[in-house]
PDB file of N, CA and C in Angstrom:
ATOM      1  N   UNK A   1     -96.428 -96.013 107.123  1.00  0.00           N
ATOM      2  CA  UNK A   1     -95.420 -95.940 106.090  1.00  0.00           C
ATOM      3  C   UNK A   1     -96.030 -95.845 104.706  1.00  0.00           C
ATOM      4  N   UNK A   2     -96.911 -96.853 104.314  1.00  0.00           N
ATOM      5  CA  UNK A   2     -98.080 -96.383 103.548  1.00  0.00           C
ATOM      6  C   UNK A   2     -98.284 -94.912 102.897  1.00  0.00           C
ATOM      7  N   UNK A   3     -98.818 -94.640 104.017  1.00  0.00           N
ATOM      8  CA  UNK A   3     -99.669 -93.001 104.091  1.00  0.00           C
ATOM      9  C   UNK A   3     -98.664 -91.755 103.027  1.00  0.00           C
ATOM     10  N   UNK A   4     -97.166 -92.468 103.243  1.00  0.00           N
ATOM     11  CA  UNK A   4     -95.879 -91.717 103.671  1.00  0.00           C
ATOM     12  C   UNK A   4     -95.562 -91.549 102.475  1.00  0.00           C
ATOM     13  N   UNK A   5     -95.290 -92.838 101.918  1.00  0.00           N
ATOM     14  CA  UNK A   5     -95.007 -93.209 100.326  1.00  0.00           C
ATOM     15  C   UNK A   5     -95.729 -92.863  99.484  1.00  0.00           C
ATOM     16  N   UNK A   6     -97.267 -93.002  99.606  1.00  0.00           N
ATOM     17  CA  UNK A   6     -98.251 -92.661  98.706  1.00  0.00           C
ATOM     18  C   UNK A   6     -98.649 -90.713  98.480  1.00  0.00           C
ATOM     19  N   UNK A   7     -98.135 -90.180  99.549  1.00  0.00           N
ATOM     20  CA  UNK A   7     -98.053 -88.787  99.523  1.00  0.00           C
ATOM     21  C   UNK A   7     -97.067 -88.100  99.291  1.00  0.00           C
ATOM     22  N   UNK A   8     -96.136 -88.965  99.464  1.00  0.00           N
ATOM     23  CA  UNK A   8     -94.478 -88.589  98.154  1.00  0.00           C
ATOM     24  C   UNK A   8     -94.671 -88.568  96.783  1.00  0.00           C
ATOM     25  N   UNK A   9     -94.984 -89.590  96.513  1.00  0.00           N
ATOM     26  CA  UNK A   9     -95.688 -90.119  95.137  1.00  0.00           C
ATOM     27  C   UNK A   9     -96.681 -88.651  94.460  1.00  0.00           C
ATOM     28  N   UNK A  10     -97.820 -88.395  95.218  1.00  0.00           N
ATOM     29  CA  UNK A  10     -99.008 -87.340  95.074  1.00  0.00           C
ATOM     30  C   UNK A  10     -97.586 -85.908  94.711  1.00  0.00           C
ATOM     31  N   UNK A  11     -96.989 -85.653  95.603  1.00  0.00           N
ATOM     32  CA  UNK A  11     -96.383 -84.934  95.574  1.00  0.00           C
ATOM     33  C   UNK A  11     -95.050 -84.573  94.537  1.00  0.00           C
ATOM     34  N   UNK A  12     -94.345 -85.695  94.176  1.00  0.00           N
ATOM     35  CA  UNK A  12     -93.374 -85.741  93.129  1.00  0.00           C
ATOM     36  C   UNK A  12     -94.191 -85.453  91.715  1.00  0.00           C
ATOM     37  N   UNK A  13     -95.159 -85.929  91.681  1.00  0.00           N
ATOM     38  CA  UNK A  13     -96.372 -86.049  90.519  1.00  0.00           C
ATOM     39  C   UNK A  13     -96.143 -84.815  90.327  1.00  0.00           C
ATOM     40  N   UNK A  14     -97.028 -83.812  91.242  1.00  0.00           N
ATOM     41  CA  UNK A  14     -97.369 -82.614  91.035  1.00  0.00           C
ATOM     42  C   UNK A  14     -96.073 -81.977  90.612  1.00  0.00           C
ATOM     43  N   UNK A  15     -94.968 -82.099  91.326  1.00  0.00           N
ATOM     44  CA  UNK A  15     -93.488 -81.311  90.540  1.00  0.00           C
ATOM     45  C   UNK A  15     -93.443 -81.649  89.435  1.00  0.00           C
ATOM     46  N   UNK A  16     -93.649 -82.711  89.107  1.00  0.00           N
ATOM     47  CA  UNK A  16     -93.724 -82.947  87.474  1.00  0.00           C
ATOM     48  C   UNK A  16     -94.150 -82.760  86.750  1.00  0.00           C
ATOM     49  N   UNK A  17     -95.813 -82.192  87.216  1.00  0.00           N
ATOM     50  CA  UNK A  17     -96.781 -81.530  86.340  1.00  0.00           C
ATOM     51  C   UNK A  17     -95.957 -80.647  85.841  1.00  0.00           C
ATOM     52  N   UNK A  18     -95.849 -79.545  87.205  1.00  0.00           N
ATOM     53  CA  UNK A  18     -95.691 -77.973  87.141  1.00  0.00           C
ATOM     54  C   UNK A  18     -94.023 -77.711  85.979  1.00  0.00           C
ATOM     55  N   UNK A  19     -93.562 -78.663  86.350  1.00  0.00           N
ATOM     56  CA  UNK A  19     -92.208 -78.238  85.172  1.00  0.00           C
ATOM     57  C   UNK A  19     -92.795 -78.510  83.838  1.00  0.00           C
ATOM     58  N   UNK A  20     -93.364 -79.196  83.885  1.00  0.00           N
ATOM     59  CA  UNK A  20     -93.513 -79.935  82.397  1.00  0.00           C
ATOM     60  C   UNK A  20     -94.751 -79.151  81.441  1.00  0.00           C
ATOM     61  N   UNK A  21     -95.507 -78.014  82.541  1.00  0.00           N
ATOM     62  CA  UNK A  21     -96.590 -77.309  82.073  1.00  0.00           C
ATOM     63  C   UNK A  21     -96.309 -76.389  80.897  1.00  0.00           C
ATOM     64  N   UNK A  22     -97.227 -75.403  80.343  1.00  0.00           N
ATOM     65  CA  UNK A  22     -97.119 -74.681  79.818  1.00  0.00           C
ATOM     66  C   UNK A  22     -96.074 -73.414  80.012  1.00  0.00           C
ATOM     67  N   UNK A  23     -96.145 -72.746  78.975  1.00  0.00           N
ATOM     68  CA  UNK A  23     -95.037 -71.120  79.289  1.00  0.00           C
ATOM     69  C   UNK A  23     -95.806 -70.364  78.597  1.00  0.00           C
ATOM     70  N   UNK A  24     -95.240 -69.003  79.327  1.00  0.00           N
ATOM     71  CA  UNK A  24     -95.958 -67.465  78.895  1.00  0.00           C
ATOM     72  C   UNK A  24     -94.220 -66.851  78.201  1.00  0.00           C
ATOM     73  N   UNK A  25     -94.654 -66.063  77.216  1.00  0.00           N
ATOM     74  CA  UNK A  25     -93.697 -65.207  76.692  1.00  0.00           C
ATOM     75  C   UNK A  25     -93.933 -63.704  77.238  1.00  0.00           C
ATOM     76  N   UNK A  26     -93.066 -63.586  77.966  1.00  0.00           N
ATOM     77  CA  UNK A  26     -92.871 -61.930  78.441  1.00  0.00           C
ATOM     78  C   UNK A  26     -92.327 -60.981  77.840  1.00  0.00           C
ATOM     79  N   UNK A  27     -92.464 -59.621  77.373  1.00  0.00           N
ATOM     80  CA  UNK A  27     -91.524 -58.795  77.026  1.00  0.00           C
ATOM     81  C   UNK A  27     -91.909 -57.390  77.888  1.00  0.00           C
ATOM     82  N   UNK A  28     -91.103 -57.143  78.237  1.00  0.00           N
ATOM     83  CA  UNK A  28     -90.792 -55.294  79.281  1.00  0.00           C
ATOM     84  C   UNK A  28     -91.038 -54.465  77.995  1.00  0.00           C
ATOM     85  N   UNK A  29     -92.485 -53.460  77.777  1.00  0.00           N
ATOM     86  CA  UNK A  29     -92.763 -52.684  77.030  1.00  0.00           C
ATOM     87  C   UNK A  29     -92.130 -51.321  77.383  1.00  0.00           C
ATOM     88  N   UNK A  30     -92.276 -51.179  78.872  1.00  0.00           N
ATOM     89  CA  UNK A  30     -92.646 -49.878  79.415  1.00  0.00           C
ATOM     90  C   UNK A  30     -91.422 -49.793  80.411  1.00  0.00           C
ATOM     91  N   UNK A  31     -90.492 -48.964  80.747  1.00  0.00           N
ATOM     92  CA  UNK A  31     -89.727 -48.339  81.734  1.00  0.00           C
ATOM     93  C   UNK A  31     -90.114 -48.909  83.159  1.00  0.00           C
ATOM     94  N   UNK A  32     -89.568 -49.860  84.077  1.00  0.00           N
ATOM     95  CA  UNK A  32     -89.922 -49.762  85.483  1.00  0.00           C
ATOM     96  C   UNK A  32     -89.319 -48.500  86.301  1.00  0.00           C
ATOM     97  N   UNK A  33     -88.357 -47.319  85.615  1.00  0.00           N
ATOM     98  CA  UNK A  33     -88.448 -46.386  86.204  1.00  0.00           C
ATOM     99  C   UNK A  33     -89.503 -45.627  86.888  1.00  0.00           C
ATOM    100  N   UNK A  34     -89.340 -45.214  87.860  1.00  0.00           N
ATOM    101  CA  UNK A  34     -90.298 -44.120  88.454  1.00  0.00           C
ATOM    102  C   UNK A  34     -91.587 -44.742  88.870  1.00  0.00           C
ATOM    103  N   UNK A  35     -91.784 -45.832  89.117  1.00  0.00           N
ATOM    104  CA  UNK A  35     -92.562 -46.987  89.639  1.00  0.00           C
ATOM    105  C   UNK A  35     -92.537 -47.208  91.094  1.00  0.00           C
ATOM    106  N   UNK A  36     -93.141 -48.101  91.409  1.00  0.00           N
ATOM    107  CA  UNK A  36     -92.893 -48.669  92.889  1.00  0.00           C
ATOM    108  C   UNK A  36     -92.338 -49.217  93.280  1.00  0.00           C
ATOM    109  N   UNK A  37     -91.156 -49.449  94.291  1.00  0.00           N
ATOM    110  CA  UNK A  37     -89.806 -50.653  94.783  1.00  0.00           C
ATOM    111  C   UNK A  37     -90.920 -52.144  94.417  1.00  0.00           C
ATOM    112  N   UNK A  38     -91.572 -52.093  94.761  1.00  0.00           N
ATOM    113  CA  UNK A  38     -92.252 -53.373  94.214  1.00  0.00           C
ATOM    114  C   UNK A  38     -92.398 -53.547  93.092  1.00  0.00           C
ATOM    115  N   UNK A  39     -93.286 -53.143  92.477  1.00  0.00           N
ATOM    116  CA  UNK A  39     -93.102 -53.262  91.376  1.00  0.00           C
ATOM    117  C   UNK A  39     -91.839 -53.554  90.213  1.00  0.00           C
ATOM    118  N   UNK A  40     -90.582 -53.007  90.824  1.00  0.00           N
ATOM    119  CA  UNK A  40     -89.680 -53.000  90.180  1.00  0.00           C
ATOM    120  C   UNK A  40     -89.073 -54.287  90.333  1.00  0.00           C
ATOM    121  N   UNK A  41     -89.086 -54.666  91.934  1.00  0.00           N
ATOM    122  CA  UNK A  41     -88.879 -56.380  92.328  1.00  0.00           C
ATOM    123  C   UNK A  41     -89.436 -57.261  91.512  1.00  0.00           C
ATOM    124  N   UNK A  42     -90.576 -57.145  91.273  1.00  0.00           N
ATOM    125  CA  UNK A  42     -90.950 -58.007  90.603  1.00  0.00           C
ATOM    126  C   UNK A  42     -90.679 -58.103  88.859  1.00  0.00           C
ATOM    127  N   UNK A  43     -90.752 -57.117  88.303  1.00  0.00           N
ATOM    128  CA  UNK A  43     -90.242 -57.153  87.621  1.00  0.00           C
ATOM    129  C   UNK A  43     -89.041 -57.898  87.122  1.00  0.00           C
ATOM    130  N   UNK A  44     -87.751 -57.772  88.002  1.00  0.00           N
ATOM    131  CA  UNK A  44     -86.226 -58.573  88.244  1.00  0.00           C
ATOM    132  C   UNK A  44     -87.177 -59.802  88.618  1.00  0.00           C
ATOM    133  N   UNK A  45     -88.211 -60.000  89.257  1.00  0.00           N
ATOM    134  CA  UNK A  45     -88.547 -61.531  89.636  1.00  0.00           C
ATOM    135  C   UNK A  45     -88.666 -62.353  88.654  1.00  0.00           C
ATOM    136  N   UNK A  46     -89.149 -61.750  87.359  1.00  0.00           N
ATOM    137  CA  UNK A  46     -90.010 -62.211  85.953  1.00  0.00           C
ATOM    138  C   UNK A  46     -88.531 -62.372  85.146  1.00  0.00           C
ATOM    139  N   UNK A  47     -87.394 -61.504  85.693  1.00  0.00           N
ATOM    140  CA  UNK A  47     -86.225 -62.276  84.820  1.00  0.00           C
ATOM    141  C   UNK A  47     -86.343 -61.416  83.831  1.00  0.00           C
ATOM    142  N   UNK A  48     -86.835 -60.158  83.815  1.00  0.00           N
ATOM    143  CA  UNK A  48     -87.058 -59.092  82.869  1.00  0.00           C
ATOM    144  C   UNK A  48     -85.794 -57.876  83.333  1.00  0.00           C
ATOM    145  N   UNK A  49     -84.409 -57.596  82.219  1.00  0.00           N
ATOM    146  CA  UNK A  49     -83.447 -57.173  82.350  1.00  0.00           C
ATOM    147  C   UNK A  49     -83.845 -55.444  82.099  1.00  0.00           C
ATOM    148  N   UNK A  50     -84.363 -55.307  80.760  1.00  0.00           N
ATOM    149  CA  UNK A  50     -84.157 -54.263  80.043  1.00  0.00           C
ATOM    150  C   UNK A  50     -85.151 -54.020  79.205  1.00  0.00           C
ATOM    151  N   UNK A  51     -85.275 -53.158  78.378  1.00  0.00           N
ATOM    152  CA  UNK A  51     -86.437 -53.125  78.115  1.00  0.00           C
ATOM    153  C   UNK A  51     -86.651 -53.573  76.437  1.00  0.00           C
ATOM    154  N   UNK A  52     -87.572 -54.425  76.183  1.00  0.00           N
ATOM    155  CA  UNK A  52     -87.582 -55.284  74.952  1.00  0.00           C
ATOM    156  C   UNK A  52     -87.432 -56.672  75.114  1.00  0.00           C
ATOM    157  N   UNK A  53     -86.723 -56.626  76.386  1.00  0.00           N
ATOM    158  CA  UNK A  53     -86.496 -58.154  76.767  1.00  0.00           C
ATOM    159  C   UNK A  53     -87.627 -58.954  76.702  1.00  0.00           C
ATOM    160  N   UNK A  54     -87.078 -60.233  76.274  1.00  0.00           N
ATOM    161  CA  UNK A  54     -88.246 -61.205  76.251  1.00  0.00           C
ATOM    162  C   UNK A  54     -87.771 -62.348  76.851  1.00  0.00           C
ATOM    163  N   UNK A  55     -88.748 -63.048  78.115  1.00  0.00           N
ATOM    164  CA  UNK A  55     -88.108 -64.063  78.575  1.00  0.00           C
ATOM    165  C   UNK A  55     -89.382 -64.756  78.513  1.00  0.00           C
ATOM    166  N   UNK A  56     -88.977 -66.506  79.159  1.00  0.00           N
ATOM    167  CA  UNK A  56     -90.165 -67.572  79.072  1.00  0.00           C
ATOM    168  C   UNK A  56     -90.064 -67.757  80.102  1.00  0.00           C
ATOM    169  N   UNK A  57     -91.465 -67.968  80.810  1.00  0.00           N
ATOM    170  CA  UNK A  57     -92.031 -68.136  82.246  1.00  0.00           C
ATOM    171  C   UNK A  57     -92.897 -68.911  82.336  1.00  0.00           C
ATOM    172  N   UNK A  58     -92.651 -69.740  83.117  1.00  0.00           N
ATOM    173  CA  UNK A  58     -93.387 -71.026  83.273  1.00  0.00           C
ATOM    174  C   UNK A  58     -95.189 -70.884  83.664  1.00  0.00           C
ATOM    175  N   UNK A  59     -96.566 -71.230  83.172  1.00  0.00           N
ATOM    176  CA  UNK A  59     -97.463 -70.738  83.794  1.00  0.00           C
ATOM    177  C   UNK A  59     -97.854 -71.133  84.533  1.00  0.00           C
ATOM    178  N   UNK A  60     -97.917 -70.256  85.853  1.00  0.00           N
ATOM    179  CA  UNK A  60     -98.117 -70.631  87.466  1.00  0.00           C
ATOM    180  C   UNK A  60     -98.678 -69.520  87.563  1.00  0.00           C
ATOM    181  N   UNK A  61     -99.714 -70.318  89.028  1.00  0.00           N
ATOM    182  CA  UNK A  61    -100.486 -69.092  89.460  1.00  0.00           C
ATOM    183  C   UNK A  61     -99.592 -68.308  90.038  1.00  0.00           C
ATOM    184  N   UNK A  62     -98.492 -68.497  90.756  1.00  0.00           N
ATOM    185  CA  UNK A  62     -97.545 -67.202  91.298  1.00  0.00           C
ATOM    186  C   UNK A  62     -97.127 -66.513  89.948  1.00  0.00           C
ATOM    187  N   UNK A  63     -97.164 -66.785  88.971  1.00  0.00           N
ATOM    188  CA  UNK A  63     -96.332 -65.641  87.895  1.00  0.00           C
ATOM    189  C   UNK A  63     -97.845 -64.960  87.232  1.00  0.00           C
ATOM    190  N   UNK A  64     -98.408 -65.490  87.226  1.00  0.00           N
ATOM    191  CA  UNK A  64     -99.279 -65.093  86.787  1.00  0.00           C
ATOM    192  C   UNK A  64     -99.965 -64.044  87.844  1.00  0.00           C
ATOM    193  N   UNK A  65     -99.819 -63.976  89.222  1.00  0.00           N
ATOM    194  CA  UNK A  65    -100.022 -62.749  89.885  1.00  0.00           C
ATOM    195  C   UNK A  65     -98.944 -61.658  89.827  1.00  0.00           C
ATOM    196  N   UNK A  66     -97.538 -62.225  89.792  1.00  0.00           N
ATOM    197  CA  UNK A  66     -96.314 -61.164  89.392  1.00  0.00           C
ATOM    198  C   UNK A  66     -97.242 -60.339  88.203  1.00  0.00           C
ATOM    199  N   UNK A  67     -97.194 -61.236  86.787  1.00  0.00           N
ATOM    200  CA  UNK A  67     -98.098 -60.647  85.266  1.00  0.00           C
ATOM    201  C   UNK A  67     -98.907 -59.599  85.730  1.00  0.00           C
ATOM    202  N   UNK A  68     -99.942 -59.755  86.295  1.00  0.00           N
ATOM    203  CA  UNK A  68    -101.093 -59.069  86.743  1.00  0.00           C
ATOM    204  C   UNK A  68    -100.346 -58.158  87.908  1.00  0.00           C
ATOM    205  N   UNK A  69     -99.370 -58.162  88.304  1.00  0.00           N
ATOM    206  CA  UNK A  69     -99.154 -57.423  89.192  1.00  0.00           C
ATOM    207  C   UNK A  69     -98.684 -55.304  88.416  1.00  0.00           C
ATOM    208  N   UNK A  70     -97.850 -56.304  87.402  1.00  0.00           N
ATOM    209  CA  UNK A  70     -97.086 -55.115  86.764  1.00  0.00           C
ATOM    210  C   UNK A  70     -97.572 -55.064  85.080  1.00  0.00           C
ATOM    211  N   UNK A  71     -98.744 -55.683  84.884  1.00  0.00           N
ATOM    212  CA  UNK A  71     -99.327 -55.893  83.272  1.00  0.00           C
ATOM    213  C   UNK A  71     -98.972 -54.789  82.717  1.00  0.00           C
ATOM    214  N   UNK A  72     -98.504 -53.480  83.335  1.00  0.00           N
ATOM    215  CA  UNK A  72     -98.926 -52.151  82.196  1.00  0.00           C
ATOM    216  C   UNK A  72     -97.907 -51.697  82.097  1.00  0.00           C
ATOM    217  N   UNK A  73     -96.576 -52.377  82.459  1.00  0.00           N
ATOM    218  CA  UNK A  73     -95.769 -52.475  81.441  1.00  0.00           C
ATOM    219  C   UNK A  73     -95.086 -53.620  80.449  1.00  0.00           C
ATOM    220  N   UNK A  74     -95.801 -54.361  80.626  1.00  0.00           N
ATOM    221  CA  UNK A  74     -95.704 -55.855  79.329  1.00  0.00           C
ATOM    222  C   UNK A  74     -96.120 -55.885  78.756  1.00  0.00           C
ATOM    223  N   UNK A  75     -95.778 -56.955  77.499  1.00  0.00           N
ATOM    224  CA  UNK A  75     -96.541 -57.792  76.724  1.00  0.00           C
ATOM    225  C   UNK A  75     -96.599 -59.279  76.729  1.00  0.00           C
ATOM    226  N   UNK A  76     -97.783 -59.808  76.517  1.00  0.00           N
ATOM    227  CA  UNK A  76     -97.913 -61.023  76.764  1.00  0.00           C
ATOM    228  C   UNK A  76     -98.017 -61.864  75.549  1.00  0.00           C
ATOM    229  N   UNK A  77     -97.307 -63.373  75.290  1.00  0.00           N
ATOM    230  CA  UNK A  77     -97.249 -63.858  74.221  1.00  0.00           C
ATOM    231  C   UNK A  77     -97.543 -65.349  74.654  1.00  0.00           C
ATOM    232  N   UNK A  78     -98.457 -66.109  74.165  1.00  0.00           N
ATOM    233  CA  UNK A  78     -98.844 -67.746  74.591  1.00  0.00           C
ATOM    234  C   UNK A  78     -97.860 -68.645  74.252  1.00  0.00           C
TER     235      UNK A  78
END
């Protein structure tokens, strides 16, 4: 029971890190027209509508591979 509690604990921690972390500022430079169905997914993943849009994204290594996935049409802001 121990083991149980103390790795809930480890674990609630870490959710708390990750919300409470840093953010990236996104903006859609470039058209996801004429791109790849992926690419374009991800794009809608990043919460990116239109183009100019700027949204805040939490920094995680998953967004940060989305970022790197589709970099050449963004901009990136700290």
């Amino acid at each position: 029971m121990a083991a149980r509690d103390e790795l809930k604990a480890v674990v609630k921690k870490k959710q708390d890190g990750a919300r409470s972390g840093k953010t990236i500022k996104v903006t859609l430079l470039r058209s996801p027209i004429n791109t790849r169905a992926s690419h374009r997914a991800t794009v809608r993943g990043l919460g990116l509508r239109r183009l100019h849009h700027t949204v805040e994204v939490e920094d995680t290594p998953a967004v940060r591979g989305m970022i790197s996935k589709v970099g050449y049409l963004l901009k990136l802001e700290d």
